[in-house]
N, C-alpha and C. Protein backbone atom coordinates (compact mmCIF):
# COMPACT_ATOMS: atom_id res chain seq x y z
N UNK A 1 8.73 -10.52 -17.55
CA UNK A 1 9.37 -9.21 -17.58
C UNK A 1 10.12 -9.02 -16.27
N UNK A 2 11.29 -8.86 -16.29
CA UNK A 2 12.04 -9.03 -14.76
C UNK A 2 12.09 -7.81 -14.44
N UNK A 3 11.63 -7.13 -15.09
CA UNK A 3 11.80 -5.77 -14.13
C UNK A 3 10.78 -5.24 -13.87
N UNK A 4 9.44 -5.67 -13.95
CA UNK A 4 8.48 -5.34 -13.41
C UNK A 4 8.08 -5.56 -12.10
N UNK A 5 7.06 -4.57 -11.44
CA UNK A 5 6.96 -5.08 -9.86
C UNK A 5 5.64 -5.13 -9.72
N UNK A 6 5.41 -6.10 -9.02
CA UNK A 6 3.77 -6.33 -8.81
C UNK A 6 3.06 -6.51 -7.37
N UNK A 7 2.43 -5.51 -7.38
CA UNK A 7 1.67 -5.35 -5.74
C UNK A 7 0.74 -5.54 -6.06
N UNK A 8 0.01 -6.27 -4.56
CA UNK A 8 -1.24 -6.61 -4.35
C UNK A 8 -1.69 -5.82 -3.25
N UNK A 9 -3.02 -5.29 -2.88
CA UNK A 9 -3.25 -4.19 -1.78
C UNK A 9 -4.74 -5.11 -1.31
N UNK A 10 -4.74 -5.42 -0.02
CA UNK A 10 -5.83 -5.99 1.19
C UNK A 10 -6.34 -5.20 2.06
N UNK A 11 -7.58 -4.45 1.69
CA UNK A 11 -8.25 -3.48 2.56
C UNK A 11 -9.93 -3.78 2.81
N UNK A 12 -10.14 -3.40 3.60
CA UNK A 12 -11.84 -2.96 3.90
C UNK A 12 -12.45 -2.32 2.36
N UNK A 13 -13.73 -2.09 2.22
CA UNK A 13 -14.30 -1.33 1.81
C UNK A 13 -14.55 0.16 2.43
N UNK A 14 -13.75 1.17 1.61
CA UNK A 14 -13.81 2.55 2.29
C UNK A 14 -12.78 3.21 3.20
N UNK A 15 -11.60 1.84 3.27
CA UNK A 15 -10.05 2.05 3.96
C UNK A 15 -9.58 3.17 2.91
N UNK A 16 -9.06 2.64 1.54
CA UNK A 16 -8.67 3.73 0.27
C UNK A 16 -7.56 3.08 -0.27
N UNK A 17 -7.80 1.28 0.19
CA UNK A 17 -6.69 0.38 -0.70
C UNK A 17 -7.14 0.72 -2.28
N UNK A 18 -8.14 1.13 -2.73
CA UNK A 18 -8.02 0.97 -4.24
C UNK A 18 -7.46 2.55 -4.62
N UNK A 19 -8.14 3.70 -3.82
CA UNK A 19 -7.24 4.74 -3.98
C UNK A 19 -5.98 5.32 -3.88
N UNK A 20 -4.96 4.52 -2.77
CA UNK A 20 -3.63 3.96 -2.73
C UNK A 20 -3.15 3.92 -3.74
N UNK A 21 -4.00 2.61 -4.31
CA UNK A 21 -3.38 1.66 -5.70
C UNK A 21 -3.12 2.52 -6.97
N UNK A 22 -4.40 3.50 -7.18
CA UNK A 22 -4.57 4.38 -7.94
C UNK A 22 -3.52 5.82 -7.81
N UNK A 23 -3.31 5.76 -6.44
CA UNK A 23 -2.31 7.25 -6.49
C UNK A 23 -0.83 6.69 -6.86
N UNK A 24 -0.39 5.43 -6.46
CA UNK A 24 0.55 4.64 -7.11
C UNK A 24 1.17 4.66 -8.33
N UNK A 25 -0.02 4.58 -8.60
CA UNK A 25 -0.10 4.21 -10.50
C UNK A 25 0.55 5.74 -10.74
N UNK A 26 -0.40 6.43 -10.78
CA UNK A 26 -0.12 8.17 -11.08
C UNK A 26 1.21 8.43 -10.84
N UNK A 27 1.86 8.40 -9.68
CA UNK A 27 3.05 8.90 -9.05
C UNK A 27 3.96 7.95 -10.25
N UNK A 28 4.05 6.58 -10.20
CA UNK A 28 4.60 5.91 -11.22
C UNK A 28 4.48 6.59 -12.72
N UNK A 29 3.04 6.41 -13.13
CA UNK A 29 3.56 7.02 -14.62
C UNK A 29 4.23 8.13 -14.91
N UNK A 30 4.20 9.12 -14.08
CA UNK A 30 4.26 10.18 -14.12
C UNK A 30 6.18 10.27 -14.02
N UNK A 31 6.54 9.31 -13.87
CA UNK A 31 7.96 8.62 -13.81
C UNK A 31 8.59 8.29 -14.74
N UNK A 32 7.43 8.28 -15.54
CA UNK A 32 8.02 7.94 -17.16
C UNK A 32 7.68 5.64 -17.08
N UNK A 33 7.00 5.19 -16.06
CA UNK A 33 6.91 3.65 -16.20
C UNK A 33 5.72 3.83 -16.65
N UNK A 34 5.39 2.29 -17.16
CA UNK A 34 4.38 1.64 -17.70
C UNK A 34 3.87 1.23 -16.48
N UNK A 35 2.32 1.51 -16.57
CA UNK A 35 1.54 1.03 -15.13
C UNK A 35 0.54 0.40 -15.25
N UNK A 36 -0.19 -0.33 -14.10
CA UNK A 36 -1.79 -0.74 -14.48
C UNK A 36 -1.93 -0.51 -12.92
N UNK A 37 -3.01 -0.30 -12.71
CA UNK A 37 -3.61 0.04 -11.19
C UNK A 37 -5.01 0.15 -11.19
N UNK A 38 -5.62 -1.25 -10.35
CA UNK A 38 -7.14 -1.43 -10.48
C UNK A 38 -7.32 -2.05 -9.13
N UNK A 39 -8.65 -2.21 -8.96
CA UNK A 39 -9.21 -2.79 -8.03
C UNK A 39 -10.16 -4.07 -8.22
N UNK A 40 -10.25 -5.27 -7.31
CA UNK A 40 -11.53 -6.32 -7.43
C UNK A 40 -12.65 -6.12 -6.75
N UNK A 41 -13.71 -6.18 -7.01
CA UNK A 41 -14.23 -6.16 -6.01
C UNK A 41 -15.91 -6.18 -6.60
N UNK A 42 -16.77 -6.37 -6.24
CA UNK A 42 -18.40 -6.81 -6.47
C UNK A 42 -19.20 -5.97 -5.87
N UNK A 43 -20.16 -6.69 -5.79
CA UNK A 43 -21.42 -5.67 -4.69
C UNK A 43 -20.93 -5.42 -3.34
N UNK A 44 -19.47 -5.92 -2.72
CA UNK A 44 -19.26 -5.50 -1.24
C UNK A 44 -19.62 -3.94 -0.81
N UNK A 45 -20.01 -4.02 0.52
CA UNK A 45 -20.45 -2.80 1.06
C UNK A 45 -19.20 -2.06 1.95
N UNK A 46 -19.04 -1.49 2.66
CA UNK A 46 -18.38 -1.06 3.28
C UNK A 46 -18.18 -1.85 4.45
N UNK A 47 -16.79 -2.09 4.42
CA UNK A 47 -16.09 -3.03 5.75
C UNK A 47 -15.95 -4.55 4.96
N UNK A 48 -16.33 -4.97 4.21
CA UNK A 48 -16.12 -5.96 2.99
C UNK A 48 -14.53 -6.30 2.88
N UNK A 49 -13.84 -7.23 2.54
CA UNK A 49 -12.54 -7.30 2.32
C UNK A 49 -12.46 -6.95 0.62
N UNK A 50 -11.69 -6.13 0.49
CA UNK A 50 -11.28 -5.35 -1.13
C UNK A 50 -9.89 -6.15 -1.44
N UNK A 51 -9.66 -6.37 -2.87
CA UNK A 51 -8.65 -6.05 -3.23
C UNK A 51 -8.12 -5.11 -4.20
N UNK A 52 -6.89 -4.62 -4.39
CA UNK A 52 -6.88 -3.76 -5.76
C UNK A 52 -4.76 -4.21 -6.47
N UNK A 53 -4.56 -3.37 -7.48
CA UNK A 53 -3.44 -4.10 -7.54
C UNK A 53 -2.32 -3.27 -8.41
N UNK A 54 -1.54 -3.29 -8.50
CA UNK A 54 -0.25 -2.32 -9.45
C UNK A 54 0.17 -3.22 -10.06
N UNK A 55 1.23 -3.21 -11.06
CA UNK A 55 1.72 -3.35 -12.16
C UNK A 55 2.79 -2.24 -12.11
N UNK A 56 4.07 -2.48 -12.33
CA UNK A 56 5.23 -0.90 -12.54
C UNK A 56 5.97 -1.35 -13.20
N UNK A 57 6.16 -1.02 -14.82
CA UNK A 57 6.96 -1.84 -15.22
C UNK A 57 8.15 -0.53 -16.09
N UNK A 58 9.40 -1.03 -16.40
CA UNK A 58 10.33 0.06 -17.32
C UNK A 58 9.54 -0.09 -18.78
N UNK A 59 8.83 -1.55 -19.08
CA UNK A 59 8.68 -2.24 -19.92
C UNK A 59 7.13 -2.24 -20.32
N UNK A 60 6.40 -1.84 -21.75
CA UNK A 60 5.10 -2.07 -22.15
C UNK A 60 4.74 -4.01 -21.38
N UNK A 61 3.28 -3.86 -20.93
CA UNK A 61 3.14 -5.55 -20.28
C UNK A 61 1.94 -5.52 -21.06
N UNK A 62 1.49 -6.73 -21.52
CA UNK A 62 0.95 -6.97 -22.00
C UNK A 62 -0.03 -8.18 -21.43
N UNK A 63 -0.07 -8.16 -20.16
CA UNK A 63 -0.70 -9.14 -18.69
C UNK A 63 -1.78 -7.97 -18.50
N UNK A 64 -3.05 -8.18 -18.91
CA UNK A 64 -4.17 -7.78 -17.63
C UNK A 64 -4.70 -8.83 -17.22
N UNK A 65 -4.35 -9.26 -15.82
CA UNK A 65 -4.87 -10.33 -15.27
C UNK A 65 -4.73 -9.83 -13.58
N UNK A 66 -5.19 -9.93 -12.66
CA UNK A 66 -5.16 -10.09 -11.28
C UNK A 66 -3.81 -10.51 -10.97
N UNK A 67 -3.03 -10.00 -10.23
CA UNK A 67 -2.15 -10.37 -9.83
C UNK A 67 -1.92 -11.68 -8.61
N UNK A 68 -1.37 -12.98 -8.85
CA UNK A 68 -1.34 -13.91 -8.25
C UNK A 68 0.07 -14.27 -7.86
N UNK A 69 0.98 -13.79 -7.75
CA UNK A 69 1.98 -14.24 -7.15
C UNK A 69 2.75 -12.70 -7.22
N UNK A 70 2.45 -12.05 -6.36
CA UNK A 70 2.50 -10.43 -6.01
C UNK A 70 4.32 -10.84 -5.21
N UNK A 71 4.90 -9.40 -6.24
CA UNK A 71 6.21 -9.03 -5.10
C UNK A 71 6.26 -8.29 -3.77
N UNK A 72 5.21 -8.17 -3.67
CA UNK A 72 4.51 -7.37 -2.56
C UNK A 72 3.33 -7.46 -1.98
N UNK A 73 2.83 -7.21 -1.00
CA UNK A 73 1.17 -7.11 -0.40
C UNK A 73 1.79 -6.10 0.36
N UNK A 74 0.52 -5.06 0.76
CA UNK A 74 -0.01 -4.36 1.40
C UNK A 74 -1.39 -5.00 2.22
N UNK A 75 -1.30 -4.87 3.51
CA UNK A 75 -2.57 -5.05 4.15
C UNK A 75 -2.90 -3.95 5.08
N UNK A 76 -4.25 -3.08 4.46
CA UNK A 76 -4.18 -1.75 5.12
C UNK A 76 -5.00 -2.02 6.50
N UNK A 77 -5.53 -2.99 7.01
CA UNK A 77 -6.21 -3.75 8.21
C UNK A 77 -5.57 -4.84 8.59
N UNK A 78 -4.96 -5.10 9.82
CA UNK A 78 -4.67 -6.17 10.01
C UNK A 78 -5.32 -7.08 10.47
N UNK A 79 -7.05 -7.08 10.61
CA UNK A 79 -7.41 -8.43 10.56
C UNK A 79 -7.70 -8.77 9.75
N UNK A 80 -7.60 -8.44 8.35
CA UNK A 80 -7.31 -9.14 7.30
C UNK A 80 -6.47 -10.54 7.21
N UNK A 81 -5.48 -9.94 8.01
CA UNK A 81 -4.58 -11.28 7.69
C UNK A 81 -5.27 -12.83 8.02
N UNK A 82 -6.45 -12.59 8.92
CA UNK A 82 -7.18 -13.58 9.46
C UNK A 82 -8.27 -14.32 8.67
N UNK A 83 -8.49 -13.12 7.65
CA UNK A 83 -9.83 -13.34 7.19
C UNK A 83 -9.79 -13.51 5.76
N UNK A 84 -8.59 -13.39 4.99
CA UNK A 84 -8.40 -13.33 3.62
C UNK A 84 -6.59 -14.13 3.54
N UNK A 85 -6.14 -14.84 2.40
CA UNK A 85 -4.93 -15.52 2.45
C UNK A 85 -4.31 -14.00 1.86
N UNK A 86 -3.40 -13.30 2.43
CA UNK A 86 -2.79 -12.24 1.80
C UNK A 86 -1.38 -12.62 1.36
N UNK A 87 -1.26 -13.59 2.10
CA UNK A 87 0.31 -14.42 1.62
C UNK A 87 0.52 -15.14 0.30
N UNK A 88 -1.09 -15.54 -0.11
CA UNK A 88 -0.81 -16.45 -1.32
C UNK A 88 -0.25 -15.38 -2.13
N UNK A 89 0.98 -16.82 -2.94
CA UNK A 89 1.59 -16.39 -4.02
C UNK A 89 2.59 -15.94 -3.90
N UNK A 90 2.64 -14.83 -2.70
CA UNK A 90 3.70 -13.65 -2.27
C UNK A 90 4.93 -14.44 -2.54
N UNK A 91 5.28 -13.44 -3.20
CA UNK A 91 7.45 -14.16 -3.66
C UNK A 91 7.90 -13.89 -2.46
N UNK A 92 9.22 -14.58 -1.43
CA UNK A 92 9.60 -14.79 -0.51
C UNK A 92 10.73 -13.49 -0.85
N UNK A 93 11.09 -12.97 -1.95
CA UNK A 93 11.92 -12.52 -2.53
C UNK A 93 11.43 -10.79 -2.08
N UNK A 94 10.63 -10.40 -2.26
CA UNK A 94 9.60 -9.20 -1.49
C UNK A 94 9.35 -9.16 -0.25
N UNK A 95 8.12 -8.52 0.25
CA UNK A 95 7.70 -8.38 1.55
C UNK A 95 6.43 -8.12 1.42
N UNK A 96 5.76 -8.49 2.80
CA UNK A 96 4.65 -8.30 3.34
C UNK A 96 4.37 -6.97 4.10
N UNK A 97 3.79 -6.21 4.02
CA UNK A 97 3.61 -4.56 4.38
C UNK A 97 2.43 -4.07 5.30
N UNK A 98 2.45 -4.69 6.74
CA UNK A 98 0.99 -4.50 7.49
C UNK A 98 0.99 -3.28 8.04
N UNK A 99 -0.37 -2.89 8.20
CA UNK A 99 -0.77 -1.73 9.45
C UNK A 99 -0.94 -2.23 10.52
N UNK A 100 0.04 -2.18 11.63
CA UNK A 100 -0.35 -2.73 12.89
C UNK A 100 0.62 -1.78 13.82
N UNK A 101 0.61 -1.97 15.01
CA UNK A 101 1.26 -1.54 16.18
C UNK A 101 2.18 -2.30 16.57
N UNK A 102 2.05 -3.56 15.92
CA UNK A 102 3.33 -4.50 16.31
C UNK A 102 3.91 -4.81 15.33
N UNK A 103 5.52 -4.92 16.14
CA UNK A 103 6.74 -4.97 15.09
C UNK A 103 6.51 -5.99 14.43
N UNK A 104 7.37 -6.62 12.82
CA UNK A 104 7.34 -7.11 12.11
C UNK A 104 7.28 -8.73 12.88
N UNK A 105 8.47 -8.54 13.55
CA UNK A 105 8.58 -10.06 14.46
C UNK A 105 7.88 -10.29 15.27
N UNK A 106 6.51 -9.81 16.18
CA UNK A 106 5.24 -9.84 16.63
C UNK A 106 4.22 -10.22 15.67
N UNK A 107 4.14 -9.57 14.76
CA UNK A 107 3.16 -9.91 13.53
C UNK A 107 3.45 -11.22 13.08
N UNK A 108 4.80 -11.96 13.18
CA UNK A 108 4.87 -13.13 12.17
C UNK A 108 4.58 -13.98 13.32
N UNK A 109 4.88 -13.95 14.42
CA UNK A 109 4.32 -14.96 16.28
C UNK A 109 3.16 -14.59 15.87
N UNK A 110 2.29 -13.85 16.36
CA UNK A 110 0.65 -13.68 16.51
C UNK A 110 0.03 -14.26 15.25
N UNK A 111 0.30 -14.02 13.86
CA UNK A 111 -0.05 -14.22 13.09
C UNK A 111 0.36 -15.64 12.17
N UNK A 112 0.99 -16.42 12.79
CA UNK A 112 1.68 -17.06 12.33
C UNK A 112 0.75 -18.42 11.34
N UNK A 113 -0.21 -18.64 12.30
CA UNK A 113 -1.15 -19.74 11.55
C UNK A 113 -1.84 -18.85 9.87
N UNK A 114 -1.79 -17.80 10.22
CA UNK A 114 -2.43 -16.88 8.71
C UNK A 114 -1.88 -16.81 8.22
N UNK A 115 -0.51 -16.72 8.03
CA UNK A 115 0.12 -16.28 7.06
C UNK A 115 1.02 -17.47 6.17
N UNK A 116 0.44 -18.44 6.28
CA UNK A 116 0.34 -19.69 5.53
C UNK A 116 1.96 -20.05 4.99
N UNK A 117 2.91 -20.20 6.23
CA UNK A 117 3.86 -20.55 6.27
C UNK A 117 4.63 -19.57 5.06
N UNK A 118 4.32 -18.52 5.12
CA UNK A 118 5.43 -17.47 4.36
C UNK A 118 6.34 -17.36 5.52
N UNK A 119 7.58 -17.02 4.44
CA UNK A 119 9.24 -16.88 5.31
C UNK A 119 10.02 -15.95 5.04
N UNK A 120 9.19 -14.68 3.79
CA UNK A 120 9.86 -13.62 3.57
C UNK A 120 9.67 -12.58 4.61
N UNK A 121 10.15 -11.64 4.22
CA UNK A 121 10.31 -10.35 4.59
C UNK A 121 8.72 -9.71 5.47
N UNK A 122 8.53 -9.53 6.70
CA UNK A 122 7.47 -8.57 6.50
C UNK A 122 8.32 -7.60 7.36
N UNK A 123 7.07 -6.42 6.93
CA UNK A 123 7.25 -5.26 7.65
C UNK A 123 6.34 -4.60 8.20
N UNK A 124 6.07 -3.48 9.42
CA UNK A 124 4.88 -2.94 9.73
C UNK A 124 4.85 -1.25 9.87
N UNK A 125 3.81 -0.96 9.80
CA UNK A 125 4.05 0.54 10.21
C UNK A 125 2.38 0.69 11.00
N UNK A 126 2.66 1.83 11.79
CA UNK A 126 1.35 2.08 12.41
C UNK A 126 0.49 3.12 11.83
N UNK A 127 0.57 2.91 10.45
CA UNK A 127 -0.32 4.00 9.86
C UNK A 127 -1.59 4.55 10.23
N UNK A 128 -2.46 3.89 11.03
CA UNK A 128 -3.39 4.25 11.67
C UNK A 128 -2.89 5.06 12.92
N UNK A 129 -2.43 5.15 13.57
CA UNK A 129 -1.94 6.40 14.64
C UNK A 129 -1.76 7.54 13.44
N UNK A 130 -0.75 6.95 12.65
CA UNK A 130 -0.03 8.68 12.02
C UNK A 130 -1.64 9.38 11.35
N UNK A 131 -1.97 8.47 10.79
CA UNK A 131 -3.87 9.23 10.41
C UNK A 131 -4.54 9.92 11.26
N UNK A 132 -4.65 9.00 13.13
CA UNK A 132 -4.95 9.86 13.76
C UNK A 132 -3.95 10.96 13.97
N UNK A 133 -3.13 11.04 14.65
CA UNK A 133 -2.12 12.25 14.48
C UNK A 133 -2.13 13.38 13.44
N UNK A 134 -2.11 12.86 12.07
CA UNK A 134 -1.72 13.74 11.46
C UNK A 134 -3.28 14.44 10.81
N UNK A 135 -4.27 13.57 10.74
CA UNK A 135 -5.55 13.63 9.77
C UNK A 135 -6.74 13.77 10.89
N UNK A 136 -6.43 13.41 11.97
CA UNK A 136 -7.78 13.05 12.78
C UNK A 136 -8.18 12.37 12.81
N UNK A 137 -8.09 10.76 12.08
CA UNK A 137 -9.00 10.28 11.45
C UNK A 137 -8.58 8.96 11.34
N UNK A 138 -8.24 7.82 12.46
CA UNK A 138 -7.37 6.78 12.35
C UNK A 138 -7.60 6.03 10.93
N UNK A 139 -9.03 6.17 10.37
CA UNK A 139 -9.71 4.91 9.19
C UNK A 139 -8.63 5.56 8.14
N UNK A 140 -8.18 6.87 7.87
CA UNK A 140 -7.65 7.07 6.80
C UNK A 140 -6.16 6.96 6.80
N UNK A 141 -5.61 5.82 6.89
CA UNK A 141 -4.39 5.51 6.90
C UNK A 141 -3.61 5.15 5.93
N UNK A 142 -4.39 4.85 4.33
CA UNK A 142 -3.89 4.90 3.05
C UNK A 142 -2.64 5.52 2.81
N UNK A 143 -3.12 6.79 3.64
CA UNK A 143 -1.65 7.73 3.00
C UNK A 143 -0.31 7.39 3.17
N UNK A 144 -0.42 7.05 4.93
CA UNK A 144 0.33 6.47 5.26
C UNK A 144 1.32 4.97 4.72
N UNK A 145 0.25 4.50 4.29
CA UNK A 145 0.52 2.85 3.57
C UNK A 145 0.89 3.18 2.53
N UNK A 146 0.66 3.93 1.70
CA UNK A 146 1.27 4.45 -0.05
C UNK A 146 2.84 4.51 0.47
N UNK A 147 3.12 5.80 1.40
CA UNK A 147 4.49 5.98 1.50
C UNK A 147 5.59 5.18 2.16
N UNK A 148 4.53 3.54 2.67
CA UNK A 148 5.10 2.63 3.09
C UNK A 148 5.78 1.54 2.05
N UNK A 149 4.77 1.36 1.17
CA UNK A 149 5.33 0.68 0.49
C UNK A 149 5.69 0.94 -1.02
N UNK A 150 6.00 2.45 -1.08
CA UNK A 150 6.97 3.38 -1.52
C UNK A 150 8.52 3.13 -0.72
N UNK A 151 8.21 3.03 0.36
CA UNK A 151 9.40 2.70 0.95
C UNK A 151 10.59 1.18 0.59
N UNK A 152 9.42 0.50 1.06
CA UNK A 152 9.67 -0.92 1.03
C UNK A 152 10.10 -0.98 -0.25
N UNK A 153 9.42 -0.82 -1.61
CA UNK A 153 9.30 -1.55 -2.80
C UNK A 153 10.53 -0.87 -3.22
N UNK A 154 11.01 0.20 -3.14
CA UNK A 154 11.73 1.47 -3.73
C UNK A 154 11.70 1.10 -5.22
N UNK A 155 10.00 1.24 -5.65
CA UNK A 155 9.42 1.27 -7.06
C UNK A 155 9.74 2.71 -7.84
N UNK A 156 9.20 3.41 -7.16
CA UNK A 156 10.21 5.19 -7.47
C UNK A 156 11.19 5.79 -6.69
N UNK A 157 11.85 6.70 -6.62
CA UNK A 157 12.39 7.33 -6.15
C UNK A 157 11.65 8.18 -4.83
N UNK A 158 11.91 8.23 -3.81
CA UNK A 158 10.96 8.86 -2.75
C UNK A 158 11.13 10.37 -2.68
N UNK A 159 12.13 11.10 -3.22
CA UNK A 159 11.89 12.18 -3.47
C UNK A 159 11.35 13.19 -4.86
N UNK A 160 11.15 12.31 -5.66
CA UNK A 160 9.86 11.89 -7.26
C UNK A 160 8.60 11.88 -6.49
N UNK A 161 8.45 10.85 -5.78
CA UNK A 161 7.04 10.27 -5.09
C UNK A 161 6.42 11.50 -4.21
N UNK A 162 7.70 12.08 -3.46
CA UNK A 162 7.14 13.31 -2.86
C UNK A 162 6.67 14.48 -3.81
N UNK A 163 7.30 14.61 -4.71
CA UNK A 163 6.64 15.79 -5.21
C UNK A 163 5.73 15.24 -6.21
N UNK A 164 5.25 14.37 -6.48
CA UNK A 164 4.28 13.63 -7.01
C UNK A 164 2.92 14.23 -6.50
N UNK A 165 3.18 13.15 -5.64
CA UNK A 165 1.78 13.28 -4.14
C UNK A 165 1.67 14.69 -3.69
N UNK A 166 2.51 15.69 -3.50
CA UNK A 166 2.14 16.80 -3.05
C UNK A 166 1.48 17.71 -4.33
N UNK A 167 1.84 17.36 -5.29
CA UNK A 167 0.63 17.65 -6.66
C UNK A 167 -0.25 17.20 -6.82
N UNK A 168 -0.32 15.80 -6.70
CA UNK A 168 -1.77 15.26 -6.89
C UNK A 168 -2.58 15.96 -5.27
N UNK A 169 -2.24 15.63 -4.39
CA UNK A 169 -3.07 15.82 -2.94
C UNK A 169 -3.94 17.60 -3.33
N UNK A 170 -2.93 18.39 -3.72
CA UNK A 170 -3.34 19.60 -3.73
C UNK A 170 -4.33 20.17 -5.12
N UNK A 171 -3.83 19.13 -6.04
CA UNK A 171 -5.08 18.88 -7.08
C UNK A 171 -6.07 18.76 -6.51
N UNK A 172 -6.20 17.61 -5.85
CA UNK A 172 -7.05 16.86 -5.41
C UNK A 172 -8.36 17.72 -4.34
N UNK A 173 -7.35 17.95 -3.70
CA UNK A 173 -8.24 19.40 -2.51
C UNK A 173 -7.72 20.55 -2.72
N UNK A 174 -7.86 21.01 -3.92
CA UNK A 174 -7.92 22.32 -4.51
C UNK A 174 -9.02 23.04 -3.13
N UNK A 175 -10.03 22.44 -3.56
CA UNK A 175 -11.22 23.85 -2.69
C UNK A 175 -11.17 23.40 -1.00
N UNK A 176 -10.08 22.45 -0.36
CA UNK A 176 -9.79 22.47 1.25
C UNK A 176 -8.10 22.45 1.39
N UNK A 177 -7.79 23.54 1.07
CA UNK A 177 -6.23 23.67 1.75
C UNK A 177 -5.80 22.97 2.47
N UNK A 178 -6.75 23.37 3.75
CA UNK A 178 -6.38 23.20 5.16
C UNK A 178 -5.52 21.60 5.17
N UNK A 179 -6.19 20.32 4.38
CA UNK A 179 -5.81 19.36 4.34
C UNK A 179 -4.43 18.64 3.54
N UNK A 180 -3.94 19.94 2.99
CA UNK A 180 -2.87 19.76 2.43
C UNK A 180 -1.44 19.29 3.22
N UNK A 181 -1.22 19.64 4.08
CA UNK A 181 -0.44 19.98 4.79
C UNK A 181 -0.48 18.68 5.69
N UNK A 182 -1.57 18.10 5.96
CA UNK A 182 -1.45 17.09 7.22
C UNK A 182 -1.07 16.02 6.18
N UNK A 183 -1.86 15.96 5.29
CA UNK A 183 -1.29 14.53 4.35
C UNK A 183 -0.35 14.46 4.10
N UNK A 184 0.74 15.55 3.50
CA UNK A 184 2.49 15.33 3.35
C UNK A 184 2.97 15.18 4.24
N UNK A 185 2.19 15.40 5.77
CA UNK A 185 3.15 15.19 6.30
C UNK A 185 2.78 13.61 7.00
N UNK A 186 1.94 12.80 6.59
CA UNK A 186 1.17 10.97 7.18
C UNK A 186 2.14 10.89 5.98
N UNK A 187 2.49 11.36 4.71
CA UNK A 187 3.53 10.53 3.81
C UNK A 187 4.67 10.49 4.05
N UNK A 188 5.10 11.81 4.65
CA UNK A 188 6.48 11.94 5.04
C UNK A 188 6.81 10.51 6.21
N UNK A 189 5.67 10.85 7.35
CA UNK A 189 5.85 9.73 8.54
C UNK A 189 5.98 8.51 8.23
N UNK A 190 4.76 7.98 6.72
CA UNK A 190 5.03 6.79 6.12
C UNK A 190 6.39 6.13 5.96
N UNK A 191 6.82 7.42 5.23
CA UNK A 191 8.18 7.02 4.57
C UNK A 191 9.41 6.27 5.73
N UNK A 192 9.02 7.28 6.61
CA UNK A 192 9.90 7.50 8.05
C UNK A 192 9.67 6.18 8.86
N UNK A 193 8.85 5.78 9.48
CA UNK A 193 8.19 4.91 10.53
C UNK A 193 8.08 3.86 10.26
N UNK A 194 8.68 2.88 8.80
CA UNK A 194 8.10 1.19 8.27
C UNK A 194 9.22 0.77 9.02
N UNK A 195 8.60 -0.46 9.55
CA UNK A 195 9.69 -1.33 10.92
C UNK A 195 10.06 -2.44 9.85
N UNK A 196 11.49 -2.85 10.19
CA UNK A 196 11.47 -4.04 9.22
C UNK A 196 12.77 -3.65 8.45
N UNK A 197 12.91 -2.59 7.98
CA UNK A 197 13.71 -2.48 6.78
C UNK A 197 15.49 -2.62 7.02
């Protein structure tokens, strides 16, 4: 199906790569695409390496399988890249999407033995600052990473995606306001802040 797009998401246990994956999906269908959005994962505990995964298609798919040769990765930890192959498969044709503090061309030097001689595209954003900044809370940087590779993928429209997410978020924390407001704005920064592009 050539017009489908397929992400793969590399997180901890308790980062919110599978809830990412899942707000993805939503913002997508809700687009009028065909979606799938799941997670792998076993008895891991928290801090465990997760995976989870999208599917966005114009087109009914008829693939439930794990995604193995992803147009995309997300890695919401960057020592992941050390500890899990996040490159396998990755089409050179896409990009690689890290949380780090260092620019894209730092990440591919430092990281270079991990990332198993990939030659596409990466990109980075420091979604963990904008969490602290915007949330308090550096671990919750998901938000940030959704509107990153919202960015990157340009799977929806980013002003769809915004009023997406600002429905679901406020669904979501119906009974804490207060938190409304900082999360649109770690998506807005998402959107804003991916190095690379």
């Amino acid at each position: 199906m050539s017009n489908m797009v397929e992400i793969r998401w590399h997180g901890r246990g308790g980062q919110g790569a599978k809830t990412a994956s899942l707000l993805l999906a939503d913002a997508a269908f809700a687009q009028g695409k065909y979606v799938q959005g799941f997670p792998e994962y076993g008895p891991e505990r928290m801090g465990a390496p997760i995976a989870a995964y999208n599917r966005i298609s114009d087109e009914r798919s008829s693939v439930h399988s794990n995604i193995y040769e992803p147009d995309f990765v997300v890695v919401v930890d960057a020592t992941l890249l050390s500890a899990v192959a996040a490159t396998a498969g990755l089409k050179e044709t896409g990009g690689l999407v890290v949380n780090s503090e260092k620019s894209p061309e730092e990440l591919a030097k430092y990281y270079a033995a991990d990332l198993g001689g990939y030659k596409g595209k990466i990109y980075s954003i420091d979604a963990s600052q904008i969490a602290g900044e915007e949330l308090g809370n550096r671990s919750l940087s998901n938000t940030a990473m959704l509107a990153a590779i919202v960015k990157v993928s340009g799977v929806i429209p980013e002003d769809s995606f915004m009023k997406e997410m600002e429905a679901s978020i406020k669904d979501t924390f119906s009974s804490k306001p207060h938190v409304i407001a900082p999360n649109m704005k770690a998506i807005e920064r998402g959107l804003k802040e991916v190095k690379g592009l």
